[in-house]
C-alpha atoms as a PDB file:
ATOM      1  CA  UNK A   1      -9.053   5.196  -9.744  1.00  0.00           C
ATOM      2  CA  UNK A   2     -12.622   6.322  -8.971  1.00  0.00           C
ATOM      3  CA  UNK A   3     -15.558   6.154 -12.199  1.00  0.00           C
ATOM      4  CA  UNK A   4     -14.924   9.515 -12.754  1.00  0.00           C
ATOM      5  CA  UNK A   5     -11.233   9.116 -13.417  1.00  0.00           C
ATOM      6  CA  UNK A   6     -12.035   6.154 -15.749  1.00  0.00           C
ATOM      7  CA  UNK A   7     -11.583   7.579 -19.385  1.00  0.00           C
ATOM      8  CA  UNK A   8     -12.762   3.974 -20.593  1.00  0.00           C
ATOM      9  CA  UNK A   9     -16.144   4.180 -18.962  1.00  0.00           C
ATOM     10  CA  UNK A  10     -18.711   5.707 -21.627  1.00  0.00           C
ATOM     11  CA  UNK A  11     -21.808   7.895 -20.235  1.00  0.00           C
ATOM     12  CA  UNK A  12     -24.254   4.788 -21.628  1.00  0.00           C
ATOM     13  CA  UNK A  13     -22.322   2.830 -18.767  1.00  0.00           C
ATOM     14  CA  UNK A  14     -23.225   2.472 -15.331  1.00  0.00           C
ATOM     15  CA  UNK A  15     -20.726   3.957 -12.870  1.00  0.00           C
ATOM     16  CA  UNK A  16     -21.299   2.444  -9.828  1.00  0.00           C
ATOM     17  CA  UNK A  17     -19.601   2.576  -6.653  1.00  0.00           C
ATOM     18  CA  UNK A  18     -18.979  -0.979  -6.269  1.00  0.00           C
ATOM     19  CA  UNK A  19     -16.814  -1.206  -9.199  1.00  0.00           C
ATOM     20  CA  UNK A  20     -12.984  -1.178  -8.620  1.00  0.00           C
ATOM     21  CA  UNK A  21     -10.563   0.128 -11.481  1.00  0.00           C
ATOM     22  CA  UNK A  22      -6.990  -0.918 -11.983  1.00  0.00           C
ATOM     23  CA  UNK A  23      -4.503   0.565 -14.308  1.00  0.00           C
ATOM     24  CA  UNK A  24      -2.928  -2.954 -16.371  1.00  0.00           C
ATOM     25  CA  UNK A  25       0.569  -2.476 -16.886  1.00  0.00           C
ATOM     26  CA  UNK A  26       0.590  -5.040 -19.254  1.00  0.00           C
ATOM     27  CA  UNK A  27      -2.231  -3.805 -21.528  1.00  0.00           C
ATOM     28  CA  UNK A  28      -1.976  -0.050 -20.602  1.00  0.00           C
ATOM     29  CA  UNK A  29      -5.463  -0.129 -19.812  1.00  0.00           C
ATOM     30  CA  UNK A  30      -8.170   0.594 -17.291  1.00  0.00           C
ATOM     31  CA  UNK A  31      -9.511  -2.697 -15.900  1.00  0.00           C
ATOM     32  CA  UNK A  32     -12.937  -2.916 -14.518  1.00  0.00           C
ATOM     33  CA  UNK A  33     -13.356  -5.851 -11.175  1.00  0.00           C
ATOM     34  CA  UNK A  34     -16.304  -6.235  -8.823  1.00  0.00           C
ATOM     35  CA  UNK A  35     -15.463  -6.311  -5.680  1.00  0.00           C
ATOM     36  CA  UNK A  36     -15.602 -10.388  -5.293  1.00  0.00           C
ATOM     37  CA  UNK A  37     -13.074 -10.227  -8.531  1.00  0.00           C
ATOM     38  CA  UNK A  38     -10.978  -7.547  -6.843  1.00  0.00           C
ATOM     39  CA  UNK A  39     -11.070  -9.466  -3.230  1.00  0.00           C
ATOM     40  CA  UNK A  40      -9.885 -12.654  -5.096  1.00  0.00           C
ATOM     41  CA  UNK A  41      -7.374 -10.951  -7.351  1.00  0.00           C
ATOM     42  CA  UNK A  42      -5.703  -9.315  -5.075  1.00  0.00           C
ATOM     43  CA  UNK A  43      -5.458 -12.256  -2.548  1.00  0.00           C
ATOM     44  CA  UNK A  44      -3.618 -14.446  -5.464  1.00  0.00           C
ATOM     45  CA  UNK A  45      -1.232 -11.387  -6.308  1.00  0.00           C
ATOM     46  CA  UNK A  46      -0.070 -11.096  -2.876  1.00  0.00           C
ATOM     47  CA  UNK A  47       0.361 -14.844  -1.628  1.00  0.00           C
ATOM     48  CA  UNK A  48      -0.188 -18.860  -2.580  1.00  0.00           C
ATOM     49  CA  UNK A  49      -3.577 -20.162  -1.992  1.00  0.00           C
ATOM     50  CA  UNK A  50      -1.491 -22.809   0.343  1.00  0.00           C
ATOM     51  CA  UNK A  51      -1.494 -19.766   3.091  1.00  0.00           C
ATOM     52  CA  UNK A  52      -3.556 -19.858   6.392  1.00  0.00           C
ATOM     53  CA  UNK A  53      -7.140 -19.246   5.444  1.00  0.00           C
ATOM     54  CA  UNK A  54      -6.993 -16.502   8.201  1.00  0.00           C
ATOM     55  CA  UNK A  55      -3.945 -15.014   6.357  1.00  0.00           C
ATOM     56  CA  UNK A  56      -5.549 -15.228   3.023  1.00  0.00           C
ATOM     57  CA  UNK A  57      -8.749 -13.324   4.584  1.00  0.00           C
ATOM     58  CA  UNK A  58      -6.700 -10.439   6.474  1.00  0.00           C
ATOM     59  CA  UNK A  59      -5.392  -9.683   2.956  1.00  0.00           C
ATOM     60  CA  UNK A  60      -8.405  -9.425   1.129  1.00  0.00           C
ATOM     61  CA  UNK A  61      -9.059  -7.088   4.214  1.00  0.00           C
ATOM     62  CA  UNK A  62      -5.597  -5.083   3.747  1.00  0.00           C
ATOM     63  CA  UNK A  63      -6.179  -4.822  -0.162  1.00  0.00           C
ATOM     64  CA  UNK A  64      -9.749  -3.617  -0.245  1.00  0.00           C
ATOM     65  CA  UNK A  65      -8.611  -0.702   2.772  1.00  0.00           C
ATOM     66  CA  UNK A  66      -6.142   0.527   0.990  1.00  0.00           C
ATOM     67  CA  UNK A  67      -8.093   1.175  -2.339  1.00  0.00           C
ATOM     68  CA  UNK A  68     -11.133   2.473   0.085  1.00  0.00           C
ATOM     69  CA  UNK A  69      -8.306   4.761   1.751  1.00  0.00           C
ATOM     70  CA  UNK A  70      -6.868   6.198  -1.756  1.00  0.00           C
ATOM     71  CA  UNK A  71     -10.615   6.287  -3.271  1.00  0.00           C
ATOM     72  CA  UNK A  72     -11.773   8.515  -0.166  1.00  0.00           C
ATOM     73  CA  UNK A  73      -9.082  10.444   0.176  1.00  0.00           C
ATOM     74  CA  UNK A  74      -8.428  11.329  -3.300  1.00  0.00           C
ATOM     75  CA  UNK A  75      -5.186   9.909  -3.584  1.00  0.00           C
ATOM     76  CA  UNK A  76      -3.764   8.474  -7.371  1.00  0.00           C
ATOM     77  CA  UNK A  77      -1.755   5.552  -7.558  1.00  0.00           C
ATOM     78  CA  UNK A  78       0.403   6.475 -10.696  1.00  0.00           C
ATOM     79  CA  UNK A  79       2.978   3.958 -12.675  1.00  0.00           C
ATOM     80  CA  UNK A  80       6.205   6.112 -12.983  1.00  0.00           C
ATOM     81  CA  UNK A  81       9.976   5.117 -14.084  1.00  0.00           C
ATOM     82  CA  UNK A  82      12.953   7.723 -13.554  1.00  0.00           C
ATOM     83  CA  UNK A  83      12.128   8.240  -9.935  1.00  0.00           C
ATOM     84  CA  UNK A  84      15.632   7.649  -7.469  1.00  0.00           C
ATOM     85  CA  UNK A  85      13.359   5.095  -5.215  1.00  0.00           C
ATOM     86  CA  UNK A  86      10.408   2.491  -5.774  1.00  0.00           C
ATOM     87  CA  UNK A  87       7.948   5.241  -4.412  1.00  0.00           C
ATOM     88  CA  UNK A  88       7.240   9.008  -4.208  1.00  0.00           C
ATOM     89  CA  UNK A  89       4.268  10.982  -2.840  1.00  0.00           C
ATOM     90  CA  UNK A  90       3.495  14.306  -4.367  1.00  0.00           C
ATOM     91  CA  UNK A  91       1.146  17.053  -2.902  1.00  0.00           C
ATOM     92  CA  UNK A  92      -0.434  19.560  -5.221  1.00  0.00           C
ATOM     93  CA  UNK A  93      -2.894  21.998  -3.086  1.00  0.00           C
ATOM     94  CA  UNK A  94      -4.990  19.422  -1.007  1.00  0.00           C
ATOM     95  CA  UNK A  95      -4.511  16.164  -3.624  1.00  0.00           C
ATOM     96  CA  UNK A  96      -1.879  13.533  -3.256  1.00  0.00           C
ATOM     97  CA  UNK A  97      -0.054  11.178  -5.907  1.00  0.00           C
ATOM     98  CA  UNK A  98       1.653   8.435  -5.234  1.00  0.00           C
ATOM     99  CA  UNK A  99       4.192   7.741  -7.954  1.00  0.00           C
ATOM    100  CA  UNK A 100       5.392   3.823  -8.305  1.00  0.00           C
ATOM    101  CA  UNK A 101       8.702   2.843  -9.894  1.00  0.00           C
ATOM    102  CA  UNK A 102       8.148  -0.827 -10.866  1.00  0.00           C
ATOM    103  CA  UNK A 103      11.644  -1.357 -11.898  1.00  0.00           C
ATOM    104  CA  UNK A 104      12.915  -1.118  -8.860  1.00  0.00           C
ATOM    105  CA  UNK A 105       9.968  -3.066  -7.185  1.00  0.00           C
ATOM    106  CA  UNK A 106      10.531  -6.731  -7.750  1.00  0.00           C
ATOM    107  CA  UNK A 107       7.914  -8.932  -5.191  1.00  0.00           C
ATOM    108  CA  UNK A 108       4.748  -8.205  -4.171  1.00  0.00           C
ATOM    109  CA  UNK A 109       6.258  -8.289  -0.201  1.00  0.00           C
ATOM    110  CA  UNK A 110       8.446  -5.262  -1.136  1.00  0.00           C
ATOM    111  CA  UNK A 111       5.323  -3.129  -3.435  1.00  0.00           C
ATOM    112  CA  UNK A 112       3.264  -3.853   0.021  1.00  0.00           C
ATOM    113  CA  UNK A 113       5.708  -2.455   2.188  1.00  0.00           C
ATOM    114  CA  UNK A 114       6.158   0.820  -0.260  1.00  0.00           C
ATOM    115  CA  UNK A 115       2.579   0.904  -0.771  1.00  0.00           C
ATOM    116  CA  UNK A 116       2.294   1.276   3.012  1.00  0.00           C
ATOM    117  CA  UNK A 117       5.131   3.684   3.568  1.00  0.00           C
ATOM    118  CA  UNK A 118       3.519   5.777   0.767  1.00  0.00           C
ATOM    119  CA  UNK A 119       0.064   6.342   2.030  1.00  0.00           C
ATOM    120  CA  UNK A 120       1.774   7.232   5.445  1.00  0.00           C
ATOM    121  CA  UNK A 121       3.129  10.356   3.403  1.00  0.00           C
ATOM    122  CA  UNK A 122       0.266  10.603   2.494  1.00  0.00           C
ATOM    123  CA  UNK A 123      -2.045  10.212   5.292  1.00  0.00           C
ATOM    124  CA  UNK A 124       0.012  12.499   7.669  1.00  0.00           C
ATOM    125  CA  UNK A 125       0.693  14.842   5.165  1.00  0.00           C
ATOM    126  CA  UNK A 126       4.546  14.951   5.954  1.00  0.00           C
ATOM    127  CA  UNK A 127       6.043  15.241   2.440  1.00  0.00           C
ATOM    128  CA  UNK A 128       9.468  17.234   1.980  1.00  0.00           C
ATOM    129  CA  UNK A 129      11.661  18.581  -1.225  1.00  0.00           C
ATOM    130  CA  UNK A 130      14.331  16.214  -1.962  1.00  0.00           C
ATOM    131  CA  UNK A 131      16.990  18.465  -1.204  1.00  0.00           C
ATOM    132  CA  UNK A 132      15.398  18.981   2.675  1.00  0.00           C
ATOM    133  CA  UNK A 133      17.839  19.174   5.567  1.00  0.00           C
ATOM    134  CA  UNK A 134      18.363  15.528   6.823  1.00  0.00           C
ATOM    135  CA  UNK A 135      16.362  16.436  10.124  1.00  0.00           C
ATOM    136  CA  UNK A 136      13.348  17.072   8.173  1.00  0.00           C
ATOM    137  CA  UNK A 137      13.896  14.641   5.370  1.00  0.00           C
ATOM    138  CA  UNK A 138      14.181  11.890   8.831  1.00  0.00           C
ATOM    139  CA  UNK A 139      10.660  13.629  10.238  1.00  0.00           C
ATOM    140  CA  UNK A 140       8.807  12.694   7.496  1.00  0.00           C
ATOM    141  CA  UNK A 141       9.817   9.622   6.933  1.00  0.00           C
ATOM    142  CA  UNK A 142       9.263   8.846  10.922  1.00  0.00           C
ATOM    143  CA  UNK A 143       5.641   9.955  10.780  1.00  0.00           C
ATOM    144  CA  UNK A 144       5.362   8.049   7.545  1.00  0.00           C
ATOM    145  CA  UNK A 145       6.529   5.015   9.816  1.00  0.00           C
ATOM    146  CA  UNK A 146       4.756   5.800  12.574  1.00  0.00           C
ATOM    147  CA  UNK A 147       1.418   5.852  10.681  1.00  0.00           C
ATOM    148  CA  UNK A 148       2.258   2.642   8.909  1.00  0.00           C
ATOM    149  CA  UNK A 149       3.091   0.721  11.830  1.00  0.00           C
ATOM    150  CA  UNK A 150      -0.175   2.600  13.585  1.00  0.00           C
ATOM    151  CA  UNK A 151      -2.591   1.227  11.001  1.00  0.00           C
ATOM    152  CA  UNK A 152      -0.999  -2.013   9.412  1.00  0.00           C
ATOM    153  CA  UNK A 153       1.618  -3.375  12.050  1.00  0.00           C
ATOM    154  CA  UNK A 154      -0.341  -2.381  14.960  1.00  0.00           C
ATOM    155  CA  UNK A 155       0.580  -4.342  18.623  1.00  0.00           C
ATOM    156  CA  UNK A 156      -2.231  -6.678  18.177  1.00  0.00           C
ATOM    157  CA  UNK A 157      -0.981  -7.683  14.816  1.00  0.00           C
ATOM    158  CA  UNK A 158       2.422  -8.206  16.546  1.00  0.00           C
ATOM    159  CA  UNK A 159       0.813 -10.016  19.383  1.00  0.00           C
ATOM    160  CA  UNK A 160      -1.423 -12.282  17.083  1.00  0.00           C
ATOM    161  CA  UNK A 161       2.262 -13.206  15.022  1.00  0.00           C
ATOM    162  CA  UNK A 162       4.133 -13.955  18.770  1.00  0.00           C
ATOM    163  CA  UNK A 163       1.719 -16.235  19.345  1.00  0.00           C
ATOM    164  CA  UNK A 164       1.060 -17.843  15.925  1.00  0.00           C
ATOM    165  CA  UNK A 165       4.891 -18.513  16.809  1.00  0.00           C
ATOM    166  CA  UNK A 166       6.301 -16.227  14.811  1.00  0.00           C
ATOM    167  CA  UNK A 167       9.476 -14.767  16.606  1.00  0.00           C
ATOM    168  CA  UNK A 168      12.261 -13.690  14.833  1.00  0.00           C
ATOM    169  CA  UNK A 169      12.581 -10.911  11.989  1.00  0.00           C
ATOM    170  CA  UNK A 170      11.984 -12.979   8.825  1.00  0.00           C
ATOM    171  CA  UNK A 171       9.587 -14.994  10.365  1.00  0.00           C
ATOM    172  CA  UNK A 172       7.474 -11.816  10.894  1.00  0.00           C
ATOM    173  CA  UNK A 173       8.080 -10.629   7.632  1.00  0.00           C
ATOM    174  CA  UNK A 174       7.314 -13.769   6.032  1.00  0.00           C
ATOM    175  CA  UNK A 175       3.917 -13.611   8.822  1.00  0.00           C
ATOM    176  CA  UNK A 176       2.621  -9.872   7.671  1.00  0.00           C
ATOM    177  CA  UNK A 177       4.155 -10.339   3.928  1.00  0.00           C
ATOM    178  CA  UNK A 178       6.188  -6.881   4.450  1.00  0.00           C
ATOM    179  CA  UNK A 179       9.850  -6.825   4.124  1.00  0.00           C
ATOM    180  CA  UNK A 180      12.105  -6.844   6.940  1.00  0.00           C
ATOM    181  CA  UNK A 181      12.859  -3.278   7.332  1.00  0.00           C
ATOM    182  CA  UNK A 182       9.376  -2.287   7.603  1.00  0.00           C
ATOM    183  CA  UNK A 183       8.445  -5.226  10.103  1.00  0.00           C
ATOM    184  CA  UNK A 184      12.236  -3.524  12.082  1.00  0.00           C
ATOM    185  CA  UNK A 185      11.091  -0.243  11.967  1.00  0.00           C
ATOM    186  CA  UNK A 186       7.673  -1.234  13.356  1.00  0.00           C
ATOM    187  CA  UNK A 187       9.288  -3.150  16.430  1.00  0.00           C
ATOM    188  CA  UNK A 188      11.271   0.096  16.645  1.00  0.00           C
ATOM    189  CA  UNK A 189       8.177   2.357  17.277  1.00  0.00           C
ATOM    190  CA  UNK A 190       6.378   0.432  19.422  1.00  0.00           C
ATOM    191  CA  UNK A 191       9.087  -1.227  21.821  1.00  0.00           C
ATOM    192  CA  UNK A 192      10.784   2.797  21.789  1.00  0.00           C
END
């Protein structure tokens, strides 16, 4: 969420651009972080503070791009139950939604990997009616792959894992904190 989406913030408060607002599931309320807060937060959400210092870092890094990319682009993360899969990204005129269906999203590993898959929709614009023809249902979700692999499991990334040792599928998985589909369909696109 941007300030200006925040309901909570009053006019007599500041809105400033380096504040970062998260919806709480648990309280049903907007949360206000500073970025330090948000960097930190994040980081513990997404793995033990036992990782790689490295690793811990290139989170913080992931986290903070993809709130920059959905605060820039215009794009609202929205909490949604009823949907048939963990995520959904809806177009009306030039804004995006991406809907999240935490009941069916239990580890931070697999909310990363929809998260990603998501803004690929989203990024590329390649959305389709769920009742598509399968060719064009399998288009979009390609270029929502492609984009995905393109910006988070890019071959330097892969390279870096190879030689941190990191070989086979779960390894990888366990190395970029995606599950092993997504870390699959990445080797896909760039060994095709």
């Amino acid at each position: 969420l941007t300030p200006e989406d925040n309901p909570d913030v009053t006019d007599n408060e500041e809105k400033s651009d380096t504040s970062y607002y998260l919806y709480n599931l648990e309280t049903q309320q907007i949360d206000t972080f500073d970025l330090i807060s948000f960097l930190v937060g994040s980081a513990a959400c997404e793995m033990p503070a036992s990782y790689n210092e490295e690793a811990i870092k290139a989170q913080m890094i992931a986290c903070h791009s993809y709130y920059l990319y959905c605060k820039e682009n215009g794009v609202q993360v929205i909490p949604f139950s009823g949907i048939p899969c963990p995520g959904a990204t809806v177009r009306d005129g030039s804004r995006y939604a991406i809907f999240l269906d935490f009941s069916q999203i239990h580890s931070t590993r697999l909310l990363r990997g929809v998260c990603c898959h998501e803004l690929g929709h989203a990024a590329t614009g390649s959305l389709h009616r769920v009742d598509s023809p399968y060719e064009l249902v399998e288009r979009s979700e390609y270029r929502a792959n492609r984009w995905a692999a393109e910006t988070y499991l890019t071959k330097e990334a892969f390279r870096e894992a190879f030689a941190a040792g990191c070989c086979e599928l779960w390894q990888l998985a366990e190395y970029f904190d995606l599950p092993e589909e997504d870390i699959h369909k990445a080797l896909q696109y760039w060994t095709q």
